[in-house]
Protein backbone atom coordinates (compact mmCIF):
# COMPACT_ATOMS: atom_id res chain seq x y z
CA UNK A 1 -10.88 -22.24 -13.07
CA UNK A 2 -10.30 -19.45 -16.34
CA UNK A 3 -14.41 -19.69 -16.38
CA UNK A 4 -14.34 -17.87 -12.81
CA UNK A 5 -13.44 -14.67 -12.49
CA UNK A 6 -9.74 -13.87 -10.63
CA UNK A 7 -12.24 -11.60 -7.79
CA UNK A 8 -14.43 -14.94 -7.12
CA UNK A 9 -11.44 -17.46 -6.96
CA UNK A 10 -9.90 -14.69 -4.43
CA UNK A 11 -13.42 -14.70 -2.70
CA UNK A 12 -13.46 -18.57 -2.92
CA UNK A 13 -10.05 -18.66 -1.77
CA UNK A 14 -11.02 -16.03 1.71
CA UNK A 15 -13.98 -18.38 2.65
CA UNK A 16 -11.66 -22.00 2.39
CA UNK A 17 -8.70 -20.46 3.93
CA UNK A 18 -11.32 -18.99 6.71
CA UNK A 19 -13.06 -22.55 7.27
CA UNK A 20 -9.73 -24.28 7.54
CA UNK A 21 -8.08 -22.06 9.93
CA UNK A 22 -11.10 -22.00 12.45
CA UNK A 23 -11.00 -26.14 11.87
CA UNK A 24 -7.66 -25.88 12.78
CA UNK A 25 -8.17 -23.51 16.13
CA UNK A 26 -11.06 -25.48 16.98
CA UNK A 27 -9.79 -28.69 16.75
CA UNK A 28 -6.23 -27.59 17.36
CA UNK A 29 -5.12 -28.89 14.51
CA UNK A 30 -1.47 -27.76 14.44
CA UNK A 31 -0.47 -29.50 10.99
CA UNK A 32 -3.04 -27.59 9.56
CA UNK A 33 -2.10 -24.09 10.93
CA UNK A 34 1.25 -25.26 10.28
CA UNK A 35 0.14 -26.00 6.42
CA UNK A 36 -1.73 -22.58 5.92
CA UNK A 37 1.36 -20.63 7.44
CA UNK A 38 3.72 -22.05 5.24
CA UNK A 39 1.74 -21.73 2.10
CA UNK A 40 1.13 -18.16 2.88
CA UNK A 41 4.69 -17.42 3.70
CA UNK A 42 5.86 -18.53 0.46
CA UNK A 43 3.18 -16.77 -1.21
CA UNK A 44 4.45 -13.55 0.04
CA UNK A 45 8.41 -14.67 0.13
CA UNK A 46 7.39 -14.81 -4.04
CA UNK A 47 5.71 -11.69 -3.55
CA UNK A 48 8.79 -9.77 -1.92
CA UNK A 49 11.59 -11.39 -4.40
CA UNK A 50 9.82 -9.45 -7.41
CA UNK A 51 9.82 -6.10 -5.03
CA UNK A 52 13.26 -4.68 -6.11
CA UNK A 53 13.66 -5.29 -9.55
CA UNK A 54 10.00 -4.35 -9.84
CA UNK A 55 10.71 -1.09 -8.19
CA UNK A 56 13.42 0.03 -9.54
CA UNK A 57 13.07 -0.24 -13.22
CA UNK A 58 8.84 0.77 -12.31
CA UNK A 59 10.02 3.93 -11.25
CA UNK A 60 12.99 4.20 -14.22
CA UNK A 61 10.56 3.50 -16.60
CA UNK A 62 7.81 6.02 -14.71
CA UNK A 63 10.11 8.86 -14.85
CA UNK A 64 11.35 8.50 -18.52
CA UNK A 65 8.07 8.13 -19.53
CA UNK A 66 7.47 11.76 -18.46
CA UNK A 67 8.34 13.09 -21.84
CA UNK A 68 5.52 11.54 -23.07
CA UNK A 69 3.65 13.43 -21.38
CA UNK A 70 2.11 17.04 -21.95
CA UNK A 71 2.53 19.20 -19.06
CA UNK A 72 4.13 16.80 -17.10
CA UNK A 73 5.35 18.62 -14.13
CA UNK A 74 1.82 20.38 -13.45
CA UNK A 75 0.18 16.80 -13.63
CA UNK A 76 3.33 15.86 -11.00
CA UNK A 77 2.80 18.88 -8.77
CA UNK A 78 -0.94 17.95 -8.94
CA UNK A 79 -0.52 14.37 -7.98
CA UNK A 80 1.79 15.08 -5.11
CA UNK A 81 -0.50 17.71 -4.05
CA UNK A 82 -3.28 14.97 -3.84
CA UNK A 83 -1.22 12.68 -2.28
CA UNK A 84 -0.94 15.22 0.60
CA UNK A 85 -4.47 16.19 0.59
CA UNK A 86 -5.93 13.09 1.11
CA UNK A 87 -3.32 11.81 3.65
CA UNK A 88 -3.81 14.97 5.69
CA UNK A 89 -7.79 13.77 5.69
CA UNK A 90 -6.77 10.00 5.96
CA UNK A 91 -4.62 11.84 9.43
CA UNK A 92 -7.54 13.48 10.72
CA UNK A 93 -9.94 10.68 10.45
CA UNK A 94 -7.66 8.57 12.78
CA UNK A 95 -7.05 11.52 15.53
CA UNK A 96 -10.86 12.08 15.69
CA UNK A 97 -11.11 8.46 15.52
CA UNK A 98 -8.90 8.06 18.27
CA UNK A 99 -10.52 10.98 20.74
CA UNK A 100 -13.93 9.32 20.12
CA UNK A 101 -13.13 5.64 21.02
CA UNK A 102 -10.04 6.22 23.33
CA UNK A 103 -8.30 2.80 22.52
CA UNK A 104 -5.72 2.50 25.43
CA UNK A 105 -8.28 3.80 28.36
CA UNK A 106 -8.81 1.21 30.64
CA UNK A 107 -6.66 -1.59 28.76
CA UNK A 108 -4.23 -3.29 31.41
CA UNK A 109 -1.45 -4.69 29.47
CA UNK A 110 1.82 -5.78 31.14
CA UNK A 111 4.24 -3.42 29.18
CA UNK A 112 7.43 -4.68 31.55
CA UNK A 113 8.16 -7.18 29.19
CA UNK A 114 7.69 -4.71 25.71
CA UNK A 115 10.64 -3.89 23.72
CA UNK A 116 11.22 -1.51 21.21
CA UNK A 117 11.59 -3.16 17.54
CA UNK A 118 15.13 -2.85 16.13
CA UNK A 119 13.31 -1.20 13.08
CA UNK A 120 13.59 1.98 14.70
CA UNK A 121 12.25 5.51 12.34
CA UNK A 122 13.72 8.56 13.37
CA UNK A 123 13.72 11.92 11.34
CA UNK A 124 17.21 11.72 10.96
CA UNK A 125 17.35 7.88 9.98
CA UNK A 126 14.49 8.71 6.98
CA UNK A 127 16.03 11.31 5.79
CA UNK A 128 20.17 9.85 5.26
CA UNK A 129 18.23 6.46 5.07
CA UNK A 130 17.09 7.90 0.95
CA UNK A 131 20.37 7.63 0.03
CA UNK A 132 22.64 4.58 -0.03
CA UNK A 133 25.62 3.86 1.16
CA UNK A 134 25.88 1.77 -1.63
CA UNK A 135 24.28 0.03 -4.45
CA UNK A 136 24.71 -3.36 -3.62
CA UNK A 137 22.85 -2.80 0.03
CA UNK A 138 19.72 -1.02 -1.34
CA UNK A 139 19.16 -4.22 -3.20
CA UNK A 140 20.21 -6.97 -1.28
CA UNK A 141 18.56 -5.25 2.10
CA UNK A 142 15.49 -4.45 -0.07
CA UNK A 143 15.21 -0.74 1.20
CA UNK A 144 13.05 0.51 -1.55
CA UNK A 145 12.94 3.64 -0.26
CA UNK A 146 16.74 4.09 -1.53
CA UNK A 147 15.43 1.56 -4.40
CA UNK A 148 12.94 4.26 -5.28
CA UNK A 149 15.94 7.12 -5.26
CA UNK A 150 17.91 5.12 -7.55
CA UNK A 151 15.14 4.86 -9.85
CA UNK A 152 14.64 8.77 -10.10
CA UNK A 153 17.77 9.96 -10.04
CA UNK A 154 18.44 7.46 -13.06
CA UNK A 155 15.62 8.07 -15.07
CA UNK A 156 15.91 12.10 -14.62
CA UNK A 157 19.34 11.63 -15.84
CA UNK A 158 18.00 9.53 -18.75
CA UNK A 159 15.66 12.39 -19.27
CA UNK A 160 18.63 14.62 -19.48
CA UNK A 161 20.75 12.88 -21.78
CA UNK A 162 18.24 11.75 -24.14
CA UNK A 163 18.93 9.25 -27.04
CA UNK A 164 21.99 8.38 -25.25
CA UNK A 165 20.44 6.33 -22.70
CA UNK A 166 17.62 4.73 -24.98
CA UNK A 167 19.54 1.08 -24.68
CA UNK A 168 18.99 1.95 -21.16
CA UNK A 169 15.87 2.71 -21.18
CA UNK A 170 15.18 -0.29 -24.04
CA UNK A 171 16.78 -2.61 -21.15
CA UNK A 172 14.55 -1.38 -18.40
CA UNK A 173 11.63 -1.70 -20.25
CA UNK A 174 12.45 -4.79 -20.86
CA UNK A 175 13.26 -6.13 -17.20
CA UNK A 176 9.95 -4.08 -16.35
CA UNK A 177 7.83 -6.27 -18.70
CA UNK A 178 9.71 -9.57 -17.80
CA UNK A 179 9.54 -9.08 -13.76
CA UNK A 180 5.55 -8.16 -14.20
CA UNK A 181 4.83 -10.93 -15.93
CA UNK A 182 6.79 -13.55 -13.79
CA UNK A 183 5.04 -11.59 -11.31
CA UNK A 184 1.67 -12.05 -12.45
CA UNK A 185 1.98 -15.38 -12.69
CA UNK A 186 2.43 -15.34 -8.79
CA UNK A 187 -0.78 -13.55 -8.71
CA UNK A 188 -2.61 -16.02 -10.46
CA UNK A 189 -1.33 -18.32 -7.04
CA UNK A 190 -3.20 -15.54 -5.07
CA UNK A 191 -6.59 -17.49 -4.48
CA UNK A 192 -4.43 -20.08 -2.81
CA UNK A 193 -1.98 -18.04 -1.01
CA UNK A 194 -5.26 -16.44 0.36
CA UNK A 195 -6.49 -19.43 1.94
CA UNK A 196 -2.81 -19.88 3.48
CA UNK A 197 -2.97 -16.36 4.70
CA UNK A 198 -6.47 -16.01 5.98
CA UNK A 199 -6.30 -19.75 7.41
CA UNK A 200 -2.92 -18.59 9.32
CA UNK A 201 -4.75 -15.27 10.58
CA UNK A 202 -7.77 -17.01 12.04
CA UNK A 203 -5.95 -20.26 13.27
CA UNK A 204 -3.72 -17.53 14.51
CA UNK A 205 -4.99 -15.04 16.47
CA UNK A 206 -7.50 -16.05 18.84
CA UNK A 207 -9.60 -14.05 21.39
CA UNK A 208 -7.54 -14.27 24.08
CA UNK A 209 -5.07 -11.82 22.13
CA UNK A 210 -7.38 -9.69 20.15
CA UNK A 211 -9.48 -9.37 23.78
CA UNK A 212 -7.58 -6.70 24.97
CA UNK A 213 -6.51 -4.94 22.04
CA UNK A 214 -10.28 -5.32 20.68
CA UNK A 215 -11.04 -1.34 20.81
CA UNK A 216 -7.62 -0.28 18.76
CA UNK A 217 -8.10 -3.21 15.99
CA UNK A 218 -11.92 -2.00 16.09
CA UNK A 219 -10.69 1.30 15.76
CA UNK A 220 -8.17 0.98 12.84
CA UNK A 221 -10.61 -1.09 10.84
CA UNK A 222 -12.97 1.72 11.38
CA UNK A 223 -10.97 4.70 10.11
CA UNK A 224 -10.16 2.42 7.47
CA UNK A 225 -13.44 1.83 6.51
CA UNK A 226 -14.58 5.31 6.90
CA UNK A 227 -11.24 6.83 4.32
CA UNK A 228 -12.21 3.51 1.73
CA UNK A 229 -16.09 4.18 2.25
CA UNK A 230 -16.67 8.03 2.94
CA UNK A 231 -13.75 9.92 2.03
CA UNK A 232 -12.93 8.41 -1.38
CA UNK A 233 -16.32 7.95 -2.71
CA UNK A 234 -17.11 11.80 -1.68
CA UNK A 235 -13.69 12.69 -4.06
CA UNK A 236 -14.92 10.59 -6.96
CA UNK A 237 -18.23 11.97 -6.92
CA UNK A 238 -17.61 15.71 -6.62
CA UNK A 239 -14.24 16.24 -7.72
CA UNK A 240 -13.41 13.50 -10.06
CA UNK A 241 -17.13 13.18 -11.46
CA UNK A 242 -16.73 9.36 -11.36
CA UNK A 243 -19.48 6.85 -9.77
CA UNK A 244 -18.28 5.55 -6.93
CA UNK A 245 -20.17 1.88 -7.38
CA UNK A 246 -18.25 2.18 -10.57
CA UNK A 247 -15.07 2.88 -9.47
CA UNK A 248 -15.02 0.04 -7.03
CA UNK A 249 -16.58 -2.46 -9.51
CA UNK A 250 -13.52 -1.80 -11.30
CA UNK A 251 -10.69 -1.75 -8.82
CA UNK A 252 -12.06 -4.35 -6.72
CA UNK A 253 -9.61 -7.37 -8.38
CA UNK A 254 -6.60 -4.33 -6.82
CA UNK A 255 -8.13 -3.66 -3.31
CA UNK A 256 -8.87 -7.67 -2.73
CA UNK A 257 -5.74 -8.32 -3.73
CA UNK A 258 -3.76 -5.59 -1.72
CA UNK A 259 -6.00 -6.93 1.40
CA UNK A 260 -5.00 -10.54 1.11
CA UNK A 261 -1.32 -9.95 0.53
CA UNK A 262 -0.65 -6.87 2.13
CA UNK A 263 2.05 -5.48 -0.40
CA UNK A 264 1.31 -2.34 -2.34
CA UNK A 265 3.93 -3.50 -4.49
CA UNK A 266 2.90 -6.92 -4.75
CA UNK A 267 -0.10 -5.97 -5.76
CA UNK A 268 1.22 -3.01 -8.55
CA UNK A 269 1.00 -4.99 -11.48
CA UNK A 270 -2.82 -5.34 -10.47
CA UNK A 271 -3.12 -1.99 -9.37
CA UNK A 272 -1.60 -0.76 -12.66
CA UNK A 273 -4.41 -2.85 -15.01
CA UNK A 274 -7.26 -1.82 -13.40
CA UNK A 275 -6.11 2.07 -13.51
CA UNK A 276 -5.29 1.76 -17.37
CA UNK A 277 -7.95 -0.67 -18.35
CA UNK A 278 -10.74 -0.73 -16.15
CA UNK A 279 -11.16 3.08 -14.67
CA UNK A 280 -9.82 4.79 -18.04
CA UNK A 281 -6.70 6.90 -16.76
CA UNK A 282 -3.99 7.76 -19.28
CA UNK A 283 -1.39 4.96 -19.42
CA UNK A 284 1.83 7.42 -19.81
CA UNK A 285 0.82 9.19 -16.79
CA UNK A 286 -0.57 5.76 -14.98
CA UNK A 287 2.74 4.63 -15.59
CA UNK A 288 4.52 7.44 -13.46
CA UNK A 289 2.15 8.29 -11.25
CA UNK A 290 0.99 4.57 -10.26
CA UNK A 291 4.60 2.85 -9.24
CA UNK A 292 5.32 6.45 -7.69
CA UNK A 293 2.16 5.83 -5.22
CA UNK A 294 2.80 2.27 -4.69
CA UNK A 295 5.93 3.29 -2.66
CA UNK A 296 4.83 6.43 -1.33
CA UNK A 297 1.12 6.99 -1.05
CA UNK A 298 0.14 5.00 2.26
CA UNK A 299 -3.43 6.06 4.09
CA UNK A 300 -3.86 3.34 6.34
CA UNK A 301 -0.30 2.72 7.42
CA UNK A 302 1.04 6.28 7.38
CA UNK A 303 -1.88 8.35 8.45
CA UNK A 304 -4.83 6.49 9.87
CA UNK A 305 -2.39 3.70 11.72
CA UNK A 306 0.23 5.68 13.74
CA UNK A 307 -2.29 8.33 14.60
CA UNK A 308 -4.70 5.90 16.77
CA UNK A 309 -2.00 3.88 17.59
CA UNK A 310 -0.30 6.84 19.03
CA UNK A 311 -2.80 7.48 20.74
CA UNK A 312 -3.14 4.02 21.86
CA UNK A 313 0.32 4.09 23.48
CA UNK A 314 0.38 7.18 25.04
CA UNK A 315 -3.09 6.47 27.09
CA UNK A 316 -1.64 2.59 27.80
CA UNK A 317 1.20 4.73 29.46
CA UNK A 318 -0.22 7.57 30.82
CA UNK A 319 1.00 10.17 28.37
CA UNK A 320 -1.04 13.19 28.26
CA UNK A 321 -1.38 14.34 24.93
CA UNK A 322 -1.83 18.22 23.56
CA UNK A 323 -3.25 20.25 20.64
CA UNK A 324 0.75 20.46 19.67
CA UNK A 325 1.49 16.78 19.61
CA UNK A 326 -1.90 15.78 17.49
CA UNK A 327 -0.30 18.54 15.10
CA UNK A 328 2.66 16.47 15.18
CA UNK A 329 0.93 12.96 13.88
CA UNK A 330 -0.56 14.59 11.22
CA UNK A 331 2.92 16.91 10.10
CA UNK A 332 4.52 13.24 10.38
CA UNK A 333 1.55 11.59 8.45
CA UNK A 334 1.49 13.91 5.65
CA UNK A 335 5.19 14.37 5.25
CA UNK A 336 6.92 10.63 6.47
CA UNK A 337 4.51 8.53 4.57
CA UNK A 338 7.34 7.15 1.94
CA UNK A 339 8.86 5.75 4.87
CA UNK A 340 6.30 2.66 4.84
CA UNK A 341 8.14 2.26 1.23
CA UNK A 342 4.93 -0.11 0.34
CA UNK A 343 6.51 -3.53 1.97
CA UNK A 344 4.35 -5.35 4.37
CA UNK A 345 3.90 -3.67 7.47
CA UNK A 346 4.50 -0.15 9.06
CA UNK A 347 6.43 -0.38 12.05
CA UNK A 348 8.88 2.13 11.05
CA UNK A 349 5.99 4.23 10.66
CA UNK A 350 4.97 4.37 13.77
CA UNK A 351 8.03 4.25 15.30
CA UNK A 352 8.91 7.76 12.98
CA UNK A 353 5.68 9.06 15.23
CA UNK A 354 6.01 7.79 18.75
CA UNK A 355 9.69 8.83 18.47
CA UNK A 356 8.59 12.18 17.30
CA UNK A 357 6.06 12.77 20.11
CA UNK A 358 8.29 11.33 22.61
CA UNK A 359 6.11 8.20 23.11
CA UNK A 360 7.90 5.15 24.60
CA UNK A 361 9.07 2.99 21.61
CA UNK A 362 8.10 -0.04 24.01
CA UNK A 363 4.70 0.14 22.83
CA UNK A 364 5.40 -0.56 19.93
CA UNK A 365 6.25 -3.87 20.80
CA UNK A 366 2.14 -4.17 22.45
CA UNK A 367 0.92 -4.10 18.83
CA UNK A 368 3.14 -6.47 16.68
CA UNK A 369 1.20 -9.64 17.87
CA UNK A 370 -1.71 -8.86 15.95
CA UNK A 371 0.25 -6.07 13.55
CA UNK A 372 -0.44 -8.60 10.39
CA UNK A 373 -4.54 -8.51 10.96
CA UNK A 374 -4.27 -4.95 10.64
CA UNK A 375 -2.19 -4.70 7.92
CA UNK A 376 -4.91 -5.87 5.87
CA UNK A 377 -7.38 -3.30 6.05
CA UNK A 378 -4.55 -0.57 6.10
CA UNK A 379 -2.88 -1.69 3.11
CA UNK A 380 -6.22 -2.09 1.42
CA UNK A 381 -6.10 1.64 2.46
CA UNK A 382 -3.26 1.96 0.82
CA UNK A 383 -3.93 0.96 -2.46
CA UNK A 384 -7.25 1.94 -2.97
CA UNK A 385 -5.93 5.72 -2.35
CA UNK A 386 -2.96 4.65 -4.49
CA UNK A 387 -5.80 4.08 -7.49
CA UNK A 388 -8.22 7.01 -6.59
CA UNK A 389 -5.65 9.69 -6.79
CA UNK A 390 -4.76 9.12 -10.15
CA UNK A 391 -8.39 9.02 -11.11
CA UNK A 392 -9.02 12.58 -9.97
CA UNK A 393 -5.66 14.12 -11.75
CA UNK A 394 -6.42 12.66 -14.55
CA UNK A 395 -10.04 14.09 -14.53
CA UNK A 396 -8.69 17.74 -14.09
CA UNK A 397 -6.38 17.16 -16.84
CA UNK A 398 -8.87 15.65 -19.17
CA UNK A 399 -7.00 12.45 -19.48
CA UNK A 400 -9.68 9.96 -18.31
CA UNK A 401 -11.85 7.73 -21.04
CA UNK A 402 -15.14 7.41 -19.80
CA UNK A 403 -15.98 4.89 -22.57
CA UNK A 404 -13.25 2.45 -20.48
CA UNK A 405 -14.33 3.86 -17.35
CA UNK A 406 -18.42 2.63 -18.02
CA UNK A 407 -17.81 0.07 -20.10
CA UNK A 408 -18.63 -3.88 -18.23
CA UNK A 409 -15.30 -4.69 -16.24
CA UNK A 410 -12.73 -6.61 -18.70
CA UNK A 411 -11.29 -9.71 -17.44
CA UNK A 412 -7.81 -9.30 -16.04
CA UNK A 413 -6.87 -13.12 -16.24
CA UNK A 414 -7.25 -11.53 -20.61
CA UNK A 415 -5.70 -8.39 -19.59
CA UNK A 416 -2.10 -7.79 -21.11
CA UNK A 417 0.30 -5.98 -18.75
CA UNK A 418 0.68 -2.84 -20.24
CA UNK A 419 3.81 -2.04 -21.57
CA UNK A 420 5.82 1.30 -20.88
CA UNK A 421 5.58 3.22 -23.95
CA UNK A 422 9.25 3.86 -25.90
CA UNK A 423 10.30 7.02 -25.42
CA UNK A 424 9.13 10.09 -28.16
CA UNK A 425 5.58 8.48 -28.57
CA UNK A 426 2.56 10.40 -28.66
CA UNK A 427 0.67 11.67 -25.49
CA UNK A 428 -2.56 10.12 -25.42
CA UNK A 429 -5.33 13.00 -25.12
């Protein structure tokens, strides 16, 4: 298997699962589906156990590593300011989207029996839910969002004190190193935890429950589609001067990858080789601004998502909706996106909009049966905008190697993980 290239055995591994789960819906093979959901569960259960660890000493390391770099808090500002940019596009794609294909008209759903997910977003919720009530509970719950306030407010006081906290910072580094390779050795299990997730997807969900929510999975995939296809190609070519085909050659292994396992953090230690080593960006300022979009850059499941899902609910229900409250999914888009915190999923998401608009939380609970179908194309999304970003910054800043950037792809399987730089080294140019 090293002769084939990780993308292929990922391909290979989408076709198998594919065949085996329609065998097993065909044939009703229910030790099959059975089979494929477990092996794709515990694909993703090793996926998730790397997440905090991961996170936190990412984002410790991320921060430090600011010193490194020249300028540092115009290349921040600039990378938050693209972050908003392209969700506020990534927002308006999904309310045209929405208006054009109208994904609740005409759908008769029995919504009696719909509850409201105890994962509940409210403004207030997000915004004492950043800080913890205690250490312990942002770890053991796995709330990276407080994970990811930890690991700033850490590393800027590492910053601060300087040599001081070097055995600190020598430690994370450390952990940082040790949890992405562990991790990447889960990775290499991707091709088969594919198949177990694909399989369980088509064995899964059948016609008779994508029938009636056909036109809002259509539509999601769509706006999806149209942010990965049209919006971030047109940024690479005229603000980031990059070839698109390029770009995608390169970050393919990433966006498969993010599809298959639907984790933006699962999938950082991927995400974070083919920025560095395939498209050419500046590793001190990959290494903030990379972990930093992994948990808080999300353009399928913060803006594209909850806006024609929104819209989904409120026409399933009745609910008129204004030129105020389509201002209100894309405020909430552009500004609540670190609530999807990169974990599978992006129920509290959505719930931050419907409860915003005054939607009934209810229909929330019409989606979740076939939330995990779209979660693939969203975080896909996700990723790919989590990659593109730091592409254009580094463009403007003049810290992108085209040599890296043209030159043929380089095999990840040979790839090492790239290690945070100590603190006090050079800025690359």
């Amino acid at each position: 298997m090293k002769r084939v290239s990780f993308s292929l055995q990922l391909l290979l591994g989408l076709v198998v699962g594919a065949a085996l789960g329609f065998a097993a819906l065909v044939w009703n093979l229910e030790w099959l589906a059975d089979v494929l959901t477990e092996v794709g569960n515990i694909f993703v259960q090793l996926l998730r156990l790397a997440v905090a660890p991961l996170v936190f000493t990412a984002v410790v390391v991320s921060v430090a590593n600011l010193r490194n770099v020249g300028n540092a808090a115009r290349l921040a500002g600039k990378t938050l300011l693209w972050f908003l940019a392209t969700a506020l596009i990534a927002v308006i794609v999904g309310i045209v989207l929405g208006l054009v294909i109208n994904p609740g008209q005409g759908v008769t759903l029995d919504t009696s029996g719909a509850e409201a997910p105890e994962r509940v977003g409210s403004w207030v919720d997000f915004l004492t839910g950043i800080i913890p009530t205690n250490v312990v509970t942002a770890f053991s719950e796995l709330n990276v969002l407080q994970i990811v306030f930890l690991g700033v407010v850490l590393g800027a006081a590492a910053l601060a004190i300087g040599e001081k906290a070097e055995p600190f910072l020598t430690l994370s580094r450390s952990i940082l190193e040790l949890v992405q390779k562990a991790l990447w050795w889960v990775i290499r299990l991707a091709p088969i935890g594919t198949a177990g997730l694909i399989g369980k997807a088509v064995a899964t969900y059948g016609w008779d429950l994508l029938g009636p929510l056909a036109r809002v999975s259509l539509g999601v995939y769509v706006g999806c589609l149209i942010v990965l296809l049209a919006v971030y190609p047109t940024l690479l070519a005229l603000v980031g001067k990059v070839n698109p085909v390029t770009f995608f050659r390169n970050a393919w292994p990433a966006i498969e990858l993010a599809f298959v396992s639907r984790s933006s953090v699962g999938t950082l230690p991927v995400t974070q080789k083919v920025t560095i080593e395939r498209l050419g960006v500046d590793r001190d300022y990959a290494a903030f601004a990379v972990p930093f979009g992994a948990t808080t850059k999300m353009d399928g499941c913060a803006s594209v998502y909850p806006a024609i899902a929104a819209i989904f609910v409120a026409q399933v229900y009745d609910i008129p909706l204004g030129l105020g409250e389509y201002l209100l999914i894309a405020f909430v888009a552009v500004v609540g996106s670190a609530a999807t915190a990169g974990l599978t999923g992006a129920i509290v998401m959505l719930t931050l909009t419907l409860s915003t608009l005054g939607l009934p939380l209810e229909g929330v609970g019409l989606l979740l049966a076939i939330d995990p179908i779209l979660d693939m194309i969203r975080t896909a999304t996700n990723v790919t905008g989590q990659i593109v970003v730091p592409v254009l910054v580094a463009r403007s800043e003049n810290r992108l190697d085209d040599a890296v950037l043209n030159a043929p792809p380089q095999p990840l399987d040979s790839a090492p993980v790239a290690p945070a730089r100590p603190a006090g080294g050079s800025a690359a140019a």
